[in-house]
N, C-alpha and C. Protein backbone atom coordinates (compact mmCIF):
# COMPACT_ATOMS: atom_id res chain seq x y z
N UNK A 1 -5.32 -46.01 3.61
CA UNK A 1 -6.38 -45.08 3.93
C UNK A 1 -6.33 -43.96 2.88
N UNK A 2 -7.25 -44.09 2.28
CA UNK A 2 -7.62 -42.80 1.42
C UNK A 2 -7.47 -40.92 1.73
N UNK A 3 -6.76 -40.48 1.16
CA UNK A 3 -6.69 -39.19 1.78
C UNK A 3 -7.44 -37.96 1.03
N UNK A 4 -7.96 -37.61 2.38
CA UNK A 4 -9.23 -36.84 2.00
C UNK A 4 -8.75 -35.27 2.04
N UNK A 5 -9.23 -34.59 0.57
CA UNK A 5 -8.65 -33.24 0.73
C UNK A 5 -9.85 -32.50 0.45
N UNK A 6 -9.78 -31.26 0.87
CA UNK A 6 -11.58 -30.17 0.73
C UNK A 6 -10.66 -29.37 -0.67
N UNK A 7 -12.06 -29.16 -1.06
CA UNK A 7 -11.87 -28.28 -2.10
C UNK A 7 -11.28 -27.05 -1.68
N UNK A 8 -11.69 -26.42 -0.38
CA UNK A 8 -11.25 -24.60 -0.24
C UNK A 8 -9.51 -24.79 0.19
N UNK A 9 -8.67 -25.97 0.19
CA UNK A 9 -7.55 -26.58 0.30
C UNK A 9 -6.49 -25.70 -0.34
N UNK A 10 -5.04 -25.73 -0.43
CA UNK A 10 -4.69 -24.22 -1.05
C UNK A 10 -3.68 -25.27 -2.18
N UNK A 11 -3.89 -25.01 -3.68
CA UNK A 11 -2.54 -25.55 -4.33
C UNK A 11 -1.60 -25.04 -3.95
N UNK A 12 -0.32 -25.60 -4.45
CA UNK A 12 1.29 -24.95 -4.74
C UNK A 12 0.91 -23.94 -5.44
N UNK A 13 0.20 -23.66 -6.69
CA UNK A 13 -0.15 -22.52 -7.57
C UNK A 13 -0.44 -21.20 -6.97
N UNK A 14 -1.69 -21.72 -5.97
CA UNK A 14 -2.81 -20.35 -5.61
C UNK A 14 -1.76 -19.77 -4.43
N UNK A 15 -0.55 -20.44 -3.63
CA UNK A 15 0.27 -20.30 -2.46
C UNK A 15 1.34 -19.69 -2.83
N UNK A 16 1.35 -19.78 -4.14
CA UNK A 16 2.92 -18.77 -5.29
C UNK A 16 1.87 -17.55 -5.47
N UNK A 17 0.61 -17.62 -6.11
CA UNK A 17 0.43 -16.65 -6.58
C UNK A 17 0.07 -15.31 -5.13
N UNK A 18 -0.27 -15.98 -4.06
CA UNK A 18 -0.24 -15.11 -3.17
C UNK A 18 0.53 -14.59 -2.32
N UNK A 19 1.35 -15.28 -2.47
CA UNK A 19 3.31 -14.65 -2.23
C UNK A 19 3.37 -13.52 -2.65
N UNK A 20 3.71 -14.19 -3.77
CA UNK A 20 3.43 -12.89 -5.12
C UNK A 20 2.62 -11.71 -4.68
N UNK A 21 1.38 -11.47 -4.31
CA UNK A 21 0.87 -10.40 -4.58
C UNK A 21 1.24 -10.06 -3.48
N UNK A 22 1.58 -10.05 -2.08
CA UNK A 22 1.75 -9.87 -0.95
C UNK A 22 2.98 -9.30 -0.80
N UNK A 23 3.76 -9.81 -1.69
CA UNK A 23 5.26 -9.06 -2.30
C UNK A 23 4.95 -8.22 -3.47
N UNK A 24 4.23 -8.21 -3.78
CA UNK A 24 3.76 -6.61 -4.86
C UNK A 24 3.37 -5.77 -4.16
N UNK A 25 2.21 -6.01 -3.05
CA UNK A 25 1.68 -5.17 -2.60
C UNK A 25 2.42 -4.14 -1.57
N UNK A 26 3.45 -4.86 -0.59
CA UNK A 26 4.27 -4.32 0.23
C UNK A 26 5.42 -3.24 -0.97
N UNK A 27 5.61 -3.75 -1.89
CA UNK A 27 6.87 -3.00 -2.49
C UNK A 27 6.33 -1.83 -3.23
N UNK A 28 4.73 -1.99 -3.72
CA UNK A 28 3.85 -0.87 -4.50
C UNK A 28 4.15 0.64 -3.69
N UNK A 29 3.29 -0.14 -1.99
CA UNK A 29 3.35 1.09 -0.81
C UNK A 29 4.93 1.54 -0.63
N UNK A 30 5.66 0.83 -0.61
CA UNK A 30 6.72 1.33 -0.06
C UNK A 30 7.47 2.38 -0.82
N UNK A 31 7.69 2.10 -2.58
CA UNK A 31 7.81 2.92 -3.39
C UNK A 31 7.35 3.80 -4.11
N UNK A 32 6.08 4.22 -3.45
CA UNK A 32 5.32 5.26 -4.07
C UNK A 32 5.09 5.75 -2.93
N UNK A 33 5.42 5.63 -1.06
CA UNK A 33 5.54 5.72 -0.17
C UNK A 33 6.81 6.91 -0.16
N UNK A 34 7.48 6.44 -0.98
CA UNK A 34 9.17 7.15 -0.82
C UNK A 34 9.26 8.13 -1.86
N UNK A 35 8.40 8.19 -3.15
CA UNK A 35 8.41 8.74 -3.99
C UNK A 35 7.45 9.84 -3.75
N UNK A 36 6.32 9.82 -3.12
CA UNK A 36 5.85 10.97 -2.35
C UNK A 36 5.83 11.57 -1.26
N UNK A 37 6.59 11.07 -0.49
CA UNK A 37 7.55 11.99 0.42
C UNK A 37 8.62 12.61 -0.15
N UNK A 38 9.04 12.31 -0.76
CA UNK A 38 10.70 13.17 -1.75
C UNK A 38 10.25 13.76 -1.77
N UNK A 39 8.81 13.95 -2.28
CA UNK A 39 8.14 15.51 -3.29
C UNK A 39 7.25 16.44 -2.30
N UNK A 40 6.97 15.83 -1.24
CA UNK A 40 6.44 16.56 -0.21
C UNK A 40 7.66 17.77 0.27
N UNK A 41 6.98 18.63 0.35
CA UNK A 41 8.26 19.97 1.34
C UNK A 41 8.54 19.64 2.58
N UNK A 42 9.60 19.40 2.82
CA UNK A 42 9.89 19.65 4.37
C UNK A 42 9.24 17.99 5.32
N UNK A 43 8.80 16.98 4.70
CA UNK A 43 8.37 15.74 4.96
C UNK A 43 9.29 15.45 6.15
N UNK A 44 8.79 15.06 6.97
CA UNK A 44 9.24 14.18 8.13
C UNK A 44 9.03 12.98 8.97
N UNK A 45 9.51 11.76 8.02
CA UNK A 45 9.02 10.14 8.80
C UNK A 45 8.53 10.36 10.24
N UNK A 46 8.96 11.12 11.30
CA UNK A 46 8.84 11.04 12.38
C UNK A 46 8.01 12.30 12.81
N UNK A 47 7.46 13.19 11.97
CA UNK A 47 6.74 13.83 11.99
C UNK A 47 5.51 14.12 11.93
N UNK A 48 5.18 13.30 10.70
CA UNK A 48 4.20 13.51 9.88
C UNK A 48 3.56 12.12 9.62
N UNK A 49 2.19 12.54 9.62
CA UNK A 49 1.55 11.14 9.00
C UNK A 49 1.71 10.69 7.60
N UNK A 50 1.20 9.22 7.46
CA UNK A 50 1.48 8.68 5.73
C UNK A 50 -0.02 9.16 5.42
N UNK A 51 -0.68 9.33 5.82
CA UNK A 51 -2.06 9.96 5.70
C UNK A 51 -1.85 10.89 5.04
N UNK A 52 -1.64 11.83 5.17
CA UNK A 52 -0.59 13.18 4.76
C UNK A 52 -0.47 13.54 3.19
N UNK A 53 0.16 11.84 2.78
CA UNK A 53 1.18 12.29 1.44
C UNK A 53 -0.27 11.74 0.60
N UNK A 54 -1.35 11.73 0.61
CA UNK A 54 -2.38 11.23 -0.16
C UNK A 54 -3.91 12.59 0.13
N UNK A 55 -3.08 13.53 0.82
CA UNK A 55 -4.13 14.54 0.88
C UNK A 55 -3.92 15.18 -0.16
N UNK A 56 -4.89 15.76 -1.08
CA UNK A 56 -4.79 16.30 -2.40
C UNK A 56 -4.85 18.27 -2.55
N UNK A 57 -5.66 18.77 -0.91
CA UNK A 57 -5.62 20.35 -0.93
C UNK A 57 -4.12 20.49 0.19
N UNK A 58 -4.21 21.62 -0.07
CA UNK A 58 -2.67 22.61 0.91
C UNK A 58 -3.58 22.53 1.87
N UNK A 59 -3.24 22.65 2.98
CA UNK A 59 -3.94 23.08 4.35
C UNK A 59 -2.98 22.78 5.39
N UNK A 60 -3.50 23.23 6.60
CA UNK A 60 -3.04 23.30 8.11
C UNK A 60 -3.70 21.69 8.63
N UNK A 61 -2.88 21.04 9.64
CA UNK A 61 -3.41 19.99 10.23
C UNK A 61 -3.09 19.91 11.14
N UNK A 62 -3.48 20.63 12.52
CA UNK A 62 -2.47 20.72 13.55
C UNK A 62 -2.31 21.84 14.07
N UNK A 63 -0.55 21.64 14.02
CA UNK A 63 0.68 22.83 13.63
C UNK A 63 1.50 22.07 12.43
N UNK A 64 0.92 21.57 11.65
CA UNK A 64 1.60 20.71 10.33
C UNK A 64 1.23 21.24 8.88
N UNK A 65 1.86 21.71 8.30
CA UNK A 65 1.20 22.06 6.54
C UNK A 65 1.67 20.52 6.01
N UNK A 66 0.17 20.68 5.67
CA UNK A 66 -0.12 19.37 4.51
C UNK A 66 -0.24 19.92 3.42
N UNK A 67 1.09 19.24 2.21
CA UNK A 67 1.27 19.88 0.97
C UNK A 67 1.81 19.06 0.19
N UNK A 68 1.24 17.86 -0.48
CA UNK A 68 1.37 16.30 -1.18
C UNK A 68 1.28 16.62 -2.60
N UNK A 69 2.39 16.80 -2.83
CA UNK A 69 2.02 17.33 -4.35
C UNK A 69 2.18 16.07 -5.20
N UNK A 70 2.61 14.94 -4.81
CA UNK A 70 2.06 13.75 -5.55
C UNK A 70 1.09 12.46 -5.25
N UNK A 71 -0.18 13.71 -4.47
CA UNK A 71 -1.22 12.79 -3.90
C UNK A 71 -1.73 11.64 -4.62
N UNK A 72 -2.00 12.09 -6.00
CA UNK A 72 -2.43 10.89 -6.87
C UNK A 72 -1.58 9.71 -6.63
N UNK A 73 -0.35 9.94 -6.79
CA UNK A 73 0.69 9.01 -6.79
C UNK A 73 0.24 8.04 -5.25
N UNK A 74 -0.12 8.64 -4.10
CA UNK A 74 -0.29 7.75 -2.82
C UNK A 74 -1.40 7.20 -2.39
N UNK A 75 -2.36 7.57 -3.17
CA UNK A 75 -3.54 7.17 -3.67
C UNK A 75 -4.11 6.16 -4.05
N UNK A 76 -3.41 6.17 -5.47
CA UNK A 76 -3.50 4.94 -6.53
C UNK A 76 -2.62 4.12 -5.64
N UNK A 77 -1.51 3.98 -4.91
CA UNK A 77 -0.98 2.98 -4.15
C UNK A 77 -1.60 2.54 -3.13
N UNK A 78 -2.60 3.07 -2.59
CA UNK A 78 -3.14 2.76 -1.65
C UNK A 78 -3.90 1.97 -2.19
N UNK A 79 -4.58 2.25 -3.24
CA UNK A 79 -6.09 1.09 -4.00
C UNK A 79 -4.91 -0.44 -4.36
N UNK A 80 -4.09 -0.03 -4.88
CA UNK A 80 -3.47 -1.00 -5.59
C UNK A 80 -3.13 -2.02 -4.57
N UNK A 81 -2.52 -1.36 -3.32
CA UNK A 81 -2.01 -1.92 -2.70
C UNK A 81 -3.43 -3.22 -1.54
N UNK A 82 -3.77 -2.53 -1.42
CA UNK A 82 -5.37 -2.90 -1.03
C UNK A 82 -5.79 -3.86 -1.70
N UNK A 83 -6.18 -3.90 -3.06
CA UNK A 83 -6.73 -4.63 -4.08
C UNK A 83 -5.79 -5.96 -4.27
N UNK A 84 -4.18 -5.74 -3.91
CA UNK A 84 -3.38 -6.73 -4.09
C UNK A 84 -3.44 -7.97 -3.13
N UNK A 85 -3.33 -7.14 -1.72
CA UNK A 85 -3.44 -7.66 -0.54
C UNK A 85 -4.89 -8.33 -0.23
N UNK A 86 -5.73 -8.06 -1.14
CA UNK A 86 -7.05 -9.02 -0.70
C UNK A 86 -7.08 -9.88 -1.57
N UNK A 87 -6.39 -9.73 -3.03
CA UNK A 87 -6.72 -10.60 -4.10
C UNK A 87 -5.70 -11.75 -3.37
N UNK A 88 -4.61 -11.51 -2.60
CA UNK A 88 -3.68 -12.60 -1.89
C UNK A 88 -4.53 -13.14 -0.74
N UNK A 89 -5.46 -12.70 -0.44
CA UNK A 89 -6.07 -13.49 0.75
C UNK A 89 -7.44 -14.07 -0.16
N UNK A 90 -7.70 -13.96 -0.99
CA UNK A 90 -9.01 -14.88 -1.39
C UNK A 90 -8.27 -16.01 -2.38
C-alpha cells in the first residue's frame, strides 16, 4: 500500500529548525529578562510586573515606581522573542 503524505506534513528539517527557534526564543526573554531587572532599582520578581522592565518613562504604578532603565533592552526581546516563537509555529 502506497503511503500517502500531505504536503503541510512537517520534515526532520522544518522540526529542528523549530526547536531551534523555540529554544532561542525562551533563552532571548529570559536573558534580557535578567539583564533588565539587574538594572532596574530596587526590582522585585515577586513584586513587580515583567511589564514593568519595558516601560520607557519614570512614573508611579500603583504604590510601585516604574524605573527600566534598560527598556529598550526588554523591548527588542519582546519583538524578537515573538517573531521567533511564530516563525517556530509556521
Amino acid at each position: 500500500m502506497p503511503e500517502i503524505r500531505s504536503e503541510a506534513s512537517a520534515t526532520p528539517g522544518s522540526t529542528a529548525r523549530a526547536a531551534i527557534c523555540w529554544i532561542l526564543a525562551s533563552m532571548v526573554y529570559l536573558l534580557a529578562e535578567a539583564l533588565a531587572a539587574s538594572a532596574f532599582p530596587h526590582y522585585s520578581y515577586a513584586m513587580n510586573d515583567i511589564s514593568g522592565l519595558g516601560v520607557p518613562d519614570v512614573e508611579m504604578l500603583g504604590d510601585r515606581a516604574i524605573d527600566s532603565t534598560l527598556h529598550v533592552v526588554m523591548n527588542i526581546a519582546f519583538l524578537v522573542h515573538g517573531l521567533l516563537f511564530a516563525s517556530a509555529a509556521i
